[in-house]
PDB file of N, CA and C in Angstrom:
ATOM      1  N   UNK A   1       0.854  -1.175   0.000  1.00  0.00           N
ATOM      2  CA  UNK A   1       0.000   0.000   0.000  1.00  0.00           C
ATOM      3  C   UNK A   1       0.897   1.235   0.000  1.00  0.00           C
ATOM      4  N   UNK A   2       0.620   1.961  -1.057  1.00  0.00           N
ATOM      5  CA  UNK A   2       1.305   3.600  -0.832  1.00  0.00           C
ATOM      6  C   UNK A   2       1.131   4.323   0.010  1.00  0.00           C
ATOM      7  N   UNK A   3       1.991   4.961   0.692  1.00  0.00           N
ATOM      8  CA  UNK A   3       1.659   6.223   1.599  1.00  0.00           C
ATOM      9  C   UNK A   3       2.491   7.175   1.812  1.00  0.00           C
ATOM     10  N   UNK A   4       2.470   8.392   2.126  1.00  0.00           N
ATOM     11  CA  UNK A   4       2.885   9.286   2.224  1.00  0.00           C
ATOM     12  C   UNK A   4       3.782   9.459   3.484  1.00  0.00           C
ATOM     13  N   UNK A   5       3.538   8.551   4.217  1.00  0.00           N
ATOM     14  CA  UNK A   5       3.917   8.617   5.829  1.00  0.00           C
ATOM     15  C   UNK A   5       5.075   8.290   5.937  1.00  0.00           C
ATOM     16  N   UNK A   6       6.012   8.818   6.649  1.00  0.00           N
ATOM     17  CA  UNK A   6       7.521   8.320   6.762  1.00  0.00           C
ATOM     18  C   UNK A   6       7.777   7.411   7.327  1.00  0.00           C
ATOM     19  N   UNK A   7       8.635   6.594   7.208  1.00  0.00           N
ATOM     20  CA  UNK A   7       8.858   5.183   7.871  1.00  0.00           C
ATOM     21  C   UNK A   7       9.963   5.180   8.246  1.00  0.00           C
ATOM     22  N   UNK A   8       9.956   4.668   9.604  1.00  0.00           N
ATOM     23  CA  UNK A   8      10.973   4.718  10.912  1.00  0.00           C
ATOM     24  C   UNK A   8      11.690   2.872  11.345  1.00  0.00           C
ATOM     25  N   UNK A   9      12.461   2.657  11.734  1.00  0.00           N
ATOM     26  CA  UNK A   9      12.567   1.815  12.420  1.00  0.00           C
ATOM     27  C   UNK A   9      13.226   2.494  13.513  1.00  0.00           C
ATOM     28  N   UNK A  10      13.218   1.617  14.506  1.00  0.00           N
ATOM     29  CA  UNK A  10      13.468   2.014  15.945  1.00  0.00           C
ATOM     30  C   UNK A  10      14.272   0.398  16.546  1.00  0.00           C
ATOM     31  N   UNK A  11      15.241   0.571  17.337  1.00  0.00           N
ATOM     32  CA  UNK A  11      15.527  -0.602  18.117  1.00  0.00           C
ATOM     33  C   UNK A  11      14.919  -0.257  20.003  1.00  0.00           C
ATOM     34  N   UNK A  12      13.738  -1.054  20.008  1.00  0.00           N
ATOM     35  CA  UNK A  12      13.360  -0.493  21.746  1.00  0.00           C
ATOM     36  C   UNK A  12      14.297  -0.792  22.485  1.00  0.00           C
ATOM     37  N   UNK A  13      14.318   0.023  23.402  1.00  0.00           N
ATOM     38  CA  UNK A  13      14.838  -0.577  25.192  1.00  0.00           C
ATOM     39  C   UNK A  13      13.677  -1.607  25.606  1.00  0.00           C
ATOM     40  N   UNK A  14      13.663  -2.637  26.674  1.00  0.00           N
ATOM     41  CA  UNK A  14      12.892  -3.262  27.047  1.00  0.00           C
ATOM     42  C   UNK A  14      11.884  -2.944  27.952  1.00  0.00           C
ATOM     43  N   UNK A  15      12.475  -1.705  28.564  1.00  0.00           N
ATOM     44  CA  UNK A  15      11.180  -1.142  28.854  1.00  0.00           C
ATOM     45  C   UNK A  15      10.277  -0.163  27.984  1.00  0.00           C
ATOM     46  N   UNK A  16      10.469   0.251  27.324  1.00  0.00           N
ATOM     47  CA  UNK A  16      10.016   0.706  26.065  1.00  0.00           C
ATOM     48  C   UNK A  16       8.945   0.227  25.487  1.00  0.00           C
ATOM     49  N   UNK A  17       9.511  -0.898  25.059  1.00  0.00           N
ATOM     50  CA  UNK A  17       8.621  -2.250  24.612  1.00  0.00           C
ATOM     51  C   UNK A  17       7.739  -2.686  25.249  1.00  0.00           C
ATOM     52  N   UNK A  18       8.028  -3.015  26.635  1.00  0.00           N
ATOM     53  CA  UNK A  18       6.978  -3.100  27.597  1.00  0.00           C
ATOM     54  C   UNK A  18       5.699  -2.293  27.527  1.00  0.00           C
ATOM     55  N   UNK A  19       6.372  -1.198  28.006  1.00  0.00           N
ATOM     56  CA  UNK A  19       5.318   0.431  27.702  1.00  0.00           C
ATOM     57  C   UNK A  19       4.717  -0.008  26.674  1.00  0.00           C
ATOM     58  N   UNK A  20       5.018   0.069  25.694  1.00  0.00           N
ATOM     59  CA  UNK A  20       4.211   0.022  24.347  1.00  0.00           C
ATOM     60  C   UNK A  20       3.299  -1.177  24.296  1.00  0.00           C
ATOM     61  N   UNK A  21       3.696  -2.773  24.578  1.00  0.00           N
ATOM     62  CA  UNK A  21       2.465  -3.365  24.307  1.00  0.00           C
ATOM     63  C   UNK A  21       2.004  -2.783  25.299  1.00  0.00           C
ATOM     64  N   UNK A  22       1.971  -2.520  26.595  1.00  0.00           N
ATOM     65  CA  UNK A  22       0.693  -2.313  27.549  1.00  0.00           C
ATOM     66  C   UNK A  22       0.230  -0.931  26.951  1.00  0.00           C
ATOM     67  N   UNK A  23       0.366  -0.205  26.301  1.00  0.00           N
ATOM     68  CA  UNK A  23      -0.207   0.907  25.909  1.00  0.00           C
ATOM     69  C   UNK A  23      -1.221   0.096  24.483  1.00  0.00           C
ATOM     70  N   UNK A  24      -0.723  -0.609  23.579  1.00  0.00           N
ATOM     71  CA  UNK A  24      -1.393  -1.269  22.644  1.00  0.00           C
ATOM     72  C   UNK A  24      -2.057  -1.843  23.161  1.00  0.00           C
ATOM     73  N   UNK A  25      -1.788  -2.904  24.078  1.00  0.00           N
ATOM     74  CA  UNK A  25      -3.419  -3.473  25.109  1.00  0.00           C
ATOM     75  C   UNK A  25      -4.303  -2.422  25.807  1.00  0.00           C
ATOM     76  N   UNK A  26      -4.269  -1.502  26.164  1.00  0.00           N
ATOM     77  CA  UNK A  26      -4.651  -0.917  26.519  1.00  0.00           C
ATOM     78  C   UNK A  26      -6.022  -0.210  25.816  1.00  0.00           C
ATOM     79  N   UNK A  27      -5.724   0.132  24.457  1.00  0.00           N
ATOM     80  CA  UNK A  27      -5.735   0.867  23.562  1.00  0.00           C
ATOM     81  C   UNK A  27      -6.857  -0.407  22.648  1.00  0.00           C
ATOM     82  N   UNK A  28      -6.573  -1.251  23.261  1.00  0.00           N
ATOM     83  CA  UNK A  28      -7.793  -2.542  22.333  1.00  0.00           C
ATOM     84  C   UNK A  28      -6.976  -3.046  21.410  1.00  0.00           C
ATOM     85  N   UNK A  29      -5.478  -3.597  21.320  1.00  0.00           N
ATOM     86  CA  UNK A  29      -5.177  -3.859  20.517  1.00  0.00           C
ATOM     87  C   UNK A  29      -4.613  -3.373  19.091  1.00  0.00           C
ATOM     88  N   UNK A  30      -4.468  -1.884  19.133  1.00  0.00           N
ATOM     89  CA  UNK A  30      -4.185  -1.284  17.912  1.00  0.00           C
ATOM     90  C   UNK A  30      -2.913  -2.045  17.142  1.00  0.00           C
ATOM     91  N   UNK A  31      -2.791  -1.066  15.953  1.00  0.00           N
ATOM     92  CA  UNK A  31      -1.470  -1.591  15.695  1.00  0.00           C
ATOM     93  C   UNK A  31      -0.567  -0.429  15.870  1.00  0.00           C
ATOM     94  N   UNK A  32       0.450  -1.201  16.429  1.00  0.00           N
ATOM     95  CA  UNK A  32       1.970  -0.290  16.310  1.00  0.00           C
ATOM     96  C   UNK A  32       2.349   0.752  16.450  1.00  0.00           C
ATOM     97  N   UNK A  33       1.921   1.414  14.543  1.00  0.00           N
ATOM     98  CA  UNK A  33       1.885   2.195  13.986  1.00  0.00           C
ATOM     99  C   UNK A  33       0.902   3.487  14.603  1.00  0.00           C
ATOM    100  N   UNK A  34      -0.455   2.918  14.536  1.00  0.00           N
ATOM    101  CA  UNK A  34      -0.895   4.214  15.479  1.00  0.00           C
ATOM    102  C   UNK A  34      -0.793   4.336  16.500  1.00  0.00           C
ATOM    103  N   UNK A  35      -0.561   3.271  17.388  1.00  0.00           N
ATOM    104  CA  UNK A  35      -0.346   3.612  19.019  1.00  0.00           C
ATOM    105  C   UNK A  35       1.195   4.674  19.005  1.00  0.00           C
ATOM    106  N   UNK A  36       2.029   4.389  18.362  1.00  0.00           N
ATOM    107  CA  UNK A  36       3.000   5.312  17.936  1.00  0.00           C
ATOM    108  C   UNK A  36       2.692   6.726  17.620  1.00  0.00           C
ATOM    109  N   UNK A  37       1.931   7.233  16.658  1.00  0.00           N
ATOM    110  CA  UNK A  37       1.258   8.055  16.518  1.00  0.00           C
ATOM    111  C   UNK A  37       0.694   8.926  17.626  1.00  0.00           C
ATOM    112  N   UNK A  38       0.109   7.982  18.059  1.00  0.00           N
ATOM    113  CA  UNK A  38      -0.643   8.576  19.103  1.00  0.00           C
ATOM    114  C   UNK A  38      -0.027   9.250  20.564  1.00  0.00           C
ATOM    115  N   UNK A  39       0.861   8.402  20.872  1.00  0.00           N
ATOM    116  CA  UNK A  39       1.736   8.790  21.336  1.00  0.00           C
ATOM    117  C   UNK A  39       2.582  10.370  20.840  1.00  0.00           C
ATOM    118  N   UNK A  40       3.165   9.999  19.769  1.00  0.00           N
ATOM    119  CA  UNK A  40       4.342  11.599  19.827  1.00  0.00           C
ATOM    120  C   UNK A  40       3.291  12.608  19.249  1.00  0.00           C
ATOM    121  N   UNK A  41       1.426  12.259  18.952  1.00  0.00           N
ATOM    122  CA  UNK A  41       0.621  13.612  19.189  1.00  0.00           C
ATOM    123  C   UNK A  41       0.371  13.965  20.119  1.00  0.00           C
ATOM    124  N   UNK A  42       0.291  13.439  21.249  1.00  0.00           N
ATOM    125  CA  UNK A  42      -0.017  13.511  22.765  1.00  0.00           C
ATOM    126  C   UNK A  42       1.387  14.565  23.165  1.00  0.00           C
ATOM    127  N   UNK A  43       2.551  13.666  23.162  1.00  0.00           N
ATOM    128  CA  UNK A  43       3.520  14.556  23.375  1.00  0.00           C
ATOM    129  C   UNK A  43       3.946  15.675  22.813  1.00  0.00           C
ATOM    130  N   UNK A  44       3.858  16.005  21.524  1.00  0.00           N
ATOM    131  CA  UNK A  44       4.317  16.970  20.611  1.00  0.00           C
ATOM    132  C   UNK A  44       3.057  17.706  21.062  1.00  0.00           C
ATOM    133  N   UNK A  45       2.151  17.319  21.707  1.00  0.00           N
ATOM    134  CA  UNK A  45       0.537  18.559  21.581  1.00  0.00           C
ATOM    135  C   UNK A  45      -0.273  19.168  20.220  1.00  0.00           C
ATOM    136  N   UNK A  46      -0.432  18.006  19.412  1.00  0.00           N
ATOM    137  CA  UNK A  46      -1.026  18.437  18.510  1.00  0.00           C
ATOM    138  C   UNK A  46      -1.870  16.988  18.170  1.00  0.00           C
ATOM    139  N   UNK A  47      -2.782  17.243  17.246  1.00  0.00           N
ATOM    140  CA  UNK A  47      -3.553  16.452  16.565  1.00  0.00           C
ATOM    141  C   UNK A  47      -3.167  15.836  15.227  1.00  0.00           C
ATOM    142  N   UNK A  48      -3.659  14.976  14.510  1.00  0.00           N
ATOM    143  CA  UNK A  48      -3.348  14.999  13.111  1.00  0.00           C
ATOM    144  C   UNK A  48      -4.916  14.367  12.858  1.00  0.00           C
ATOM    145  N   UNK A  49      -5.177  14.738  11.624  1.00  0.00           N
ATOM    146  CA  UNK A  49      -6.679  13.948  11.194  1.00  0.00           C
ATOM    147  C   UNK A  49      -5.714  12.199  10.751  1.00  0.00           C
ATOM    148  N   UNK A  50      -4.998  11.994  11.082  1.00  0.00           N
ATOM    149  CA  UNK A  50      -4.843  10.328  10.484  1.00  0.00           C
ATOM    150  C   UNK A  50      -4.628   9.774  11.716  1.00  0.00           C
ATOM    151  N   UNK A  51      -4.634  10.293  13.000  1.00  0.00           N
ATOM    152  CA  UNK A  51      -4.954   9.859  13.818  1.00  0.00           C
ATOM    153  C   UNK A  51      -6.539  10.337  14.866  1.00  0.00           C
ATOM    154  N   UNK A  52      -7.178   8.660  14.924  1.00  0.00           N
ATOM    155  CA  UNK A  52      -8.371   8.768  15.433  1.00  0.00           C
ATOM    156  C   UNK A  52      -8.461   9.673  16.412  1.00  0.00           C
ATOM    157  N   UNK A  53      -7.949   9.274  17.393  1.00  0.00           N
ATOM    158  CA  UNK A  53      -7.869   9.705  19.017  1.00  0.00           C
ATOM    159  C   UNK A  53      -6.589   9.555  19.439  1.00  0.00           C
ATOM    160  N   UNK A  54      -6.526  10.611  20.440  1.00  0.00           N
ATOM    161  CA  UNK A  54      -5.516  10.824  21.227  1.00  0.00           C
ATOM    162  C   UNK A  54      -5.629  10.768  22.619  1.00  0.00           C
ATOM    163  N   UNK A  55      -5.356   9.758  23.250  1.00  0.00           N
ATOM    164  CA  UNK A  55      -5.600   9.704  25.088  1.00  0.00           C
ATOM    165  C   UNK A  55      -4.575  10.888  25.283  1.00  0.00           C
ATOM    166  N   UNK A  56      -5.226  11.466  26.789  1.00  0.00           N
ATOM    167  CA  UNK A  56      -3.974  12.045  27.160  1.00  0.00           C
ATOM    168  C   UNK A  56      -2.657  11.436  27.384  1.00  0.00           C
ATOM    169  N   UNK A  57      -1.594  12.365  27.295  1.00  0.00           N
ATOM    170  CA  UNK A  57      -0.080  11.903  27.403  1.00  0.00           C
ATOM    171  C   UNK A  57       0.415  11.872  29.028  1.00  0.00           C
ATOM    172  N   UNK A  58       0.474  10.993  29.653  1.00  0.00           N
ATOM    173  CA  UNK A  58       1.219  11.459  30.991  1.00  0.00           C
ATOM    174  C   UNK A  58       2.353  10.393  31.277  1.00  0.00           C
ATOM    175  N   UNK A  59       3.222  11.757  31.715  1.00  0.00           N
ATOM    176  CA  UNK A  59       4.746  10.886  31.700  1.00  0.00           C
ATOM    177  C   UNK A  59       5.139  11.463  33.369  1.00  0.00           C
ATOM    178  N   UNK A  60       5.987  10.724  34.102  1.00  0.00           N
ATOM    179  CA  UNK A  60       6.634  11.097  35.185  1.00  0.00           C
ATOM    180  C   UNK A  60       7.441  12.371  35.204  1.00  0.00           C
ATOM    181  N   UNK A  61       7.679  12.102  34.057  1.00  0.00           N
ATOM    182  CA  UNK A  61       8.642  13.678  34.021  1.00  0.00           C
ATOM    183  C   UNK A  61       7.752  14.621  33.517  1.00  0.00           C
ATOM    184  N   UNK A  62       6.714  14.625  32.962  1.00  0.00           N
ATOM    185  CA  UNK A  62       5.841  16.210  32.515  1.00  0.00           C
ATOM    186  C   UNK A  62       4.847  15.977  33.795  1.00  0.00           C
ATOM    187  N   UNK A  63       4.419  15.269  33.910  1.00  0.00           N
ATOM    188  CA  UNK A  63       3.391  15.596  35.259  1.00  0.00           C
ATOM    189  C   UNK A  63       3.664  15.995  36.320  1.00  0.00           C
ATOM    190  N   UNK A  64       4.570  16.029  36.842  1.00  0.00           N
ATOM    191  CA  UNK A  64       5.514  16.745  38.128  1.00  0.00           C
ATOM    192  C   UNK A  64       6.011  18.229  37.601  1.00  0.00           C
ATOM    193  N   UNK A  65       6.347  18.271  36.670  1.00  0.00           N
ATOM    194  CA  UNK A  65       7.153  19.121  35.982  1.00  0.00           C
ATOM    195  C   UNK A  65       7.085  20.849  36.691  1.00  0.00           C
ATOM    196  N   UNK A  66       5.738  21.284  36.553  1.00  0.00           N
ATOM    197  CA  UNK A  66       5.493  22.365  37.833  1.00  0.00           C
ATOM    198  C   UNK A  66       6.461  22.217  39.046  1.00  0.00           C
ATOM    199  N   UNK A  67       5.694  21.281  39.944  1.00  0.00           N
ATOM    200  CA  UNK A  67       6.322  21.098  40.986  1.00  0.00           C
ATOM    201  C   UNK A  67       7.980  20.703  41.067  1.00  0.00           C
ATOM    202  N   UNK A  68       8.191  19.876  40.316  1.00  0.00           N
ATOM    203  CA  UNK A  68       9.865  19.991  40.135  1.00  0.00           C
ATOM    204  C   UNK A  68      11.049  21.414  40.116  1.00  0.00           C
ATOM    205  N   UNK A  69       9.936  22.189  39.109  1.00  0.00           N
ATOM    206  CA  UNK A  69      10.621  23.417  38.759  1.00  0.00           C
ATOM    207  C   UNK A  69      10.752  24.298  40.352  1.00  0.00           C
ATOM    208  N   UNK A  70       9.296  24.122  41.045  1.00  0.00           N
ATOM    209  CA  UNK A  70       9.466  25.244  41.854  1.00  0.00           C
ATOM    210  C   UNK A  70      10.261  24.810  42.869  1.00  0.00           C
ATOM    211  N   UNK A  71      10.188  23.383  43.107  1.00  0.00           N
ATOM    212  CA  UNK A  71      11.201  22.699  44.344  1.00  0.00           C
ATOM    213  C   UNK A  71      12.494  23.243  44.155  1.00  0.00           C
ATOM    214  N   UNK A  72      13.295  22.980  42.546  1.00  0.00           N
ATOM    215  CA  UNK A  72      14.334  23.587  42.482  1.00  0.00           C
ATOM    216  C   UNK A  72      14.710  25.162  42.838  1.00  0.00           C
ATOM    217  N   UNK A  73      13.545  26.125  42.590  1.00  0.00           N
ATOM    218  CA  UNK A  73      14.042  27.339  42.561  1.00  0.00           C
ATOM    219  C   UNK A  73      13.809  27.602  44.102  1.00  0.00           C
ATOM    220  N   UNK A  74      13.364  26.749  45.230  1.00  0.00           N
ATOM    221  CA  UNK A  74      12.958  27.625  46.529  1.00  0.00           C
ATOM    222  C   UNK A  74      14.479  26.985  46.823  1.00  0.00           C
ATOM    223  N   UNK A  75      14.853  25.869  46.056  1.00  0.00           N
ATOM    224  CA  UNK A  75      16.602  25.580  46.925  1.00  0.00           C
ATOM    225  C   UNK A  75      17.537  26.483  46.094  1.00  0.00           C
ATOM    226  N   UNK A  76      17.271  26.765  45.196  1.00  0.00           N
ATOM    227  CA  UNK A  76      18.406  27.678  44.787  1.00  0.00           C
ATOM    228  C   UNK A  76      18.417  29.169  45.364  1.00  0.00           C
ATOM    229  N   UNK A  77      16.935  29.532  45.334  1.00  0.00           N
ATOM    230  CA  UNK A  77      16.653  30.249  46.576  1.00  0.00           C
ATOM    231  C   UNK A  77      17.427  30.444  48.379  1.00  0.00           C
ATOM    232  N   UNK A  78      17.394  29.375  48.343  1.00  0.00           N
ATOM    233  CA  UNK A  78      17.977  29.271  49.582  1.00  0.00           C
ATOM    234  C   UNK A  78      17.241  29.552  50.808  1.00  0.00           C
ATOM    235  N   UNK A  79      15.924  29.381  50.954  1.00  0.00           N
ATOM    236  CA  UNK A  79      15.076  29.836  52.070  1.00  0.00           C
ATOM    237  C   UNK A  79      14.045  31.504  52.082  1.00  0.00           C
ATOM    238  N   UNK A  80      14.729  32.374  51.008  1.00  0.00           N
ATOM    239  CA  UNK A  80      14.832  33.570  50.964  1.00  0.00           C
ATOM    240  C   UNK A  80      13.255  34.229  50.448  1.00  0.00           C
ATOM    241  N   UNK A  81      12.504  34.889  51.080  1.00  0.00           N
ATOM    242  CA  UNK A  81      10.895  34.622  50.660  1.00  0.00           C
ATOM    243  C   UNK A  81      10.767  35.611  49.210  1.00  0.00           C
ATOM    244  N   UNK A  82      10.067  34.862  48.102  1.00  0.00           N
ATOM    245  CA  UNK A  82       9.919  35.686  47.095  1.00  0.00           C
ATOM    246  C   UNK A  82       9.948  37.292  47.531  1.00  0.00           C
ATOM    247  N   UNK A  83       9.240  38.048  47.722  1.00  0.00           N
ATOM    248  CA  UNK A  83       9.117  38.983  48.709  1.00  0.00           C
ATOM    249  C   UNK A  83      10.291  39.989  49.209  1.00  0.00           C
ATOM    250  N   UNK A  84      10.678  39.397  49.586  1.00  0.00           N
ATOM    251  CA  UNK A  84      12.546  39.532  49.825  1.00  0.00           C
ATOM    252  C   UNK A  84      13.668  39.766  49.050  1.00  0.00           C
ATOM    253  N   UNK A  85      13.687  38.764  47.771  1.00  0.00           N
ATOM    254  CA  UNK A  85      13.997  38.617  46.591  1.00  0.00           C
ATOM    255  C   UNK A  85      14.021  39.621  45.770  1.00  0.00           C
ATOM    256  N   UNK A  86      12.637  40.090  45.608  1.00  0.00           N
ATOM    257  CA  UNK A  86      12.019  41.242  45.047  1.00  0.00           C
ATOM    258  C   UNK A  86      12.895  41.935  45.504  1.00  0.00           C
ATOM    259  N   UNK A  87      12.989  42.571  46.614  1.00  0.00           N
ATOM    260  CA  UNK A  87      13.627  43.816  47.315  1.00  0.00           C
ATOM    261  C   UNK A  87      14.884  44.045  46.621  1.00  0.00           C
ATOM    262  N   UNK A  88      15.858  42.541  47.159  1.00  0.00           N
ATOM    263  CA  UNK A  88      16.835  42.899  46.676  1.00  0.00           C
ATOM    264  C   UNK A  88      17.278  42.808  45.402  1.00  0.00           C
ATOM    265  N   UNK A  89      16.614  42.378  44.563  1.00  0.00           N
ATOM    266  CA  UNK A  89      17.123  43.177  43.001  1.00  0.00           C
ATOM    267  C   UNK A  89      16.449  43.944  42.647  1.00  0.00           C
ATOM    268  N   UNK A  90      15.600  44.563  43.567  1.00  0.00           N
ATOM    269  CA  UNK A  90      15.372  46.288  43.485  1.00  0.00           C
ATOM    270  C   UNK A  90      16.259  47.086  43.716  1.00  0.00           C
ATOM    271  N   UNK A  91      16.971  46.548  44.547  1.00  0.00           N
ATOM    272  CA  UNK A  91      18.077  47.292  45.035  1.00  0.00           C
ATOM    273  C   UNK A  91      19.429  47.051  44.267  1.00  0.00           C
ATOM    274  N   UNK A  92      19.739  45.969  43.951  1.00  0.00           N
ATOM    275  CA  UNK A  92      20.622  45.419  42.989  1.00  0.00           C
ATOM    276  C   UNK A  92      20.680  46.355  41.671  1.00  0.00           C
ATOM    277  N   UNK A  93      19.579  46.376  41.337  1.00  0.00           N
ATOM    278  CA  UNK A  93      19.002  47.348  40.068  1.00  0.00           C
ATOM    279  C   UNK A  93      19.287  48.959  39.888  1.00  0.00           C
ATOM    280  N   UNK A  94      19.011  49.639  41.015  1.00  0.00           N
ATOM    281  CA  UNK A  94      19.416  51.145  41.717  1.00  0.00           C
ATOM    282  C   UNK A  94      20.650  50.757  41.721  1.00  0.00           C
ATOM    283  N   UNK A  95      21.604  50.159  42.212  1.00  0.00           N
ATOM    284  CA  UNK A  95      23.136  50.040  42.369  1.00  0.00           C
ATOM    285  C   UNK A  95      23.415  50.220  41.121  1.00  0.00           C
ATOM    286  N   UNK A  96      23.506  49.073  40.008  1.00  0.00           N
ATOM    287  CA  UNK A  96      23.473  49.318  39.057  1.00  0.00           C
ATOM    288  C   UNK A  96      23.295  50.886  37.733  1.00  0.00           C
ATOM    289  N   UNK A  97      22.065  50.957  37.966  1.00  0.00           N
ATOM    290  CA  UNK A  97      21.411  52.459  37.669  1.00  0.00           C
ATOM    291  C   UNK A  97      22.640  53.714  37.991  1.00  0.00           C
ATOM    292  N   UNK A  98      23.125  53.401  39.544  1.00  0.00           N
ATOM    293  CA  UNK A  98      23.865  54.298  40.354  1.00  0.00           C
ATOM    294  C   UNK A  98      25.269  54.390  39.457  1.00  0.00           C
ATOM    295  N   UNK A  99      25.506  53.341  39.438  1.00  0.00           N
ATOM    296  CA  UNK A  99      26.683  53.047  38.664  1.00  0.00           C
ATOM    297  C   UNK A  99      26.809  53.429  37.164  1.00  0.00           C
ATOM    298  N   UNK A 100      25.620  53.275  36.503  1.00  0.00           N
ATOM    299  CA  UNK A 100      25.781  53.337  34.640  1.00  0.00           C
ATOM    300  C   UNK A 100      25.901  55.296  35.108  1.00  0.00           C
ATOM    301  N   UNK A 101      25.486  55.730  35.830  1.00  0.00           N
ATOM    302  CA  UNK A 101      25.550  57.451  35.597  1.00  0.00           C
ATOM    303  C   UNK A 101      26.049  58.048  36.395  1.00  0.00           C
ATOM    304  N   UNK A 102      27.256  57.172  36.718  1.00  0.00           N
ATOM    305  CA  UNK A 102      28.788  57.553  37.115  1.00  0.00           C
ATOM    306  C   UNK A 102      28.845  57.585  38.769  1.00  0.00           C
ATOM    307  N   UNK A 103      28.045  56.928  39.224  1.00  0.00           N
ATOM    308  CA  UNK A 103      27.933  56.951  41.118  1.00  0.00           C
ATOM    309  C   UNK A 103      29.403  56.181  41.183  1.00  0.00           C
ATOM    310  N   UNK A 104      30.468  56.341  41.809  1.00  0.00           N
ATOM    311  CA  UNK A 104      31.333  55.422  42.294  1.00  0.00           C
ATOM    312  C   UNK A 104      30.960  54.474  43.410  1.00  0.00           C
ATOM    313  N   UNK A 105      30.146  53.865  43.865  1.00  0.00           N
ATOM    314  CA  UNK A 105      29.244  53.222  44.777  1.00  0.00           C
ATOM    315  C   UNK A 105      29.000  54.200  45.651  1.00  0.00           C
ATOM    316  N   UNK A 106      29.529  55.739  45.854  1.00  0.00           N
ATOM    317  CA  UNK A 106      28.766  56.594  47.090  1.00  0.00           C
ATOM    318  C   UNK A 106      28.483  55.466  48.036  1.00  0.00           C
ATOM    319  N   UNK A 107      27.121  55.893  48.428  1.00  0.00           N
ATOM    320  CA  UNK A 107      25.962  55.449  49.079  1.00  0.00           C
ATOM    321  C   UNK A 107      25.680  53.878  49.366  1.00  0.00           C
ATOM    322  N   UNK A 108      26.170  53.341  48.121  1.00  0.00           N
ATOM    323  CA  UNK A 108      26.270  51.531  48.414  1.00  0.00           C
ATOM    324  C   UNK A 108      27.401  51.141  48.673  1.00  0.00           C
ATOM    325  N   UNK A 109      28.864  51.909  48.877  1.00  0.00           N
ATOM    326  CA  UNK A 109      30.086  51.343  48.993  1.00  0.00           C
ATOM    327  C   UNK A 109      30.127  50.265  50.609  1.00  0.00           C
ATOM    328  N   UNK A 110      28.805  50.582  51.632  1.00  0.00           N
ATOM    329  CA  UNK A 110      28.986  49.418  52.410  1.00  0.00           C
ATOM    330  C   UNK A 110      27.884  48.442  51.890  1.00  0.00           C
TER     331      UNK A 110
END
């Protein structure tokens, strides 16, 4: 049969494979090909009309993904309350400012 569709081979990891038939059982048996499909539309976030349906996509790493991000930034943070933060690259900013129009730190030199 002709088609327009690009053709891939892939060598899986075994868990991969795994994933995939239980996603093809899942799915009633599809073949392969569209459970594939269906998949990198889910992930990529788009549709295609040659694919029927699209379950949602959920992966360990995008479903946390919020929460991951902010865990990281309150430790890079260091305890320091947004709030706070603010202040001081308000102030960071005026130093700066102070500086581009010739302040020799004056006023911020402590």
């Amino acid at each position: 049969m002709a088609t327009d569709k690009k053709h891939i081979a892939v060598y899986l990891e075994k868990e991969n494979e795994a994933a995939l038939n239980e996603y093809v059982a899942k799915r009633g048996g599809i073949k392969f090909s569209a459970a594939i499909n269906e998949i990198l539309a889910a992930y990529f976030r788009h549709t295609t009309s040659r694919v029927p349906s699209v379950i949602p996509f959920e992966s360990p790493v995008t479903d946390n993904l919020e929460e991951l991000v902010e865990a990281k930034v309150n430790e890079a943070l260091g305890g320091i309350a947004p709030s706070d933060l603010l202040e001081k690259i308000a102030r960071l900013e005026a130093k700066v400012e102070a500086i581009a129009q010739g302040d020799t730190l004056g006023e911020w030199a402590a």
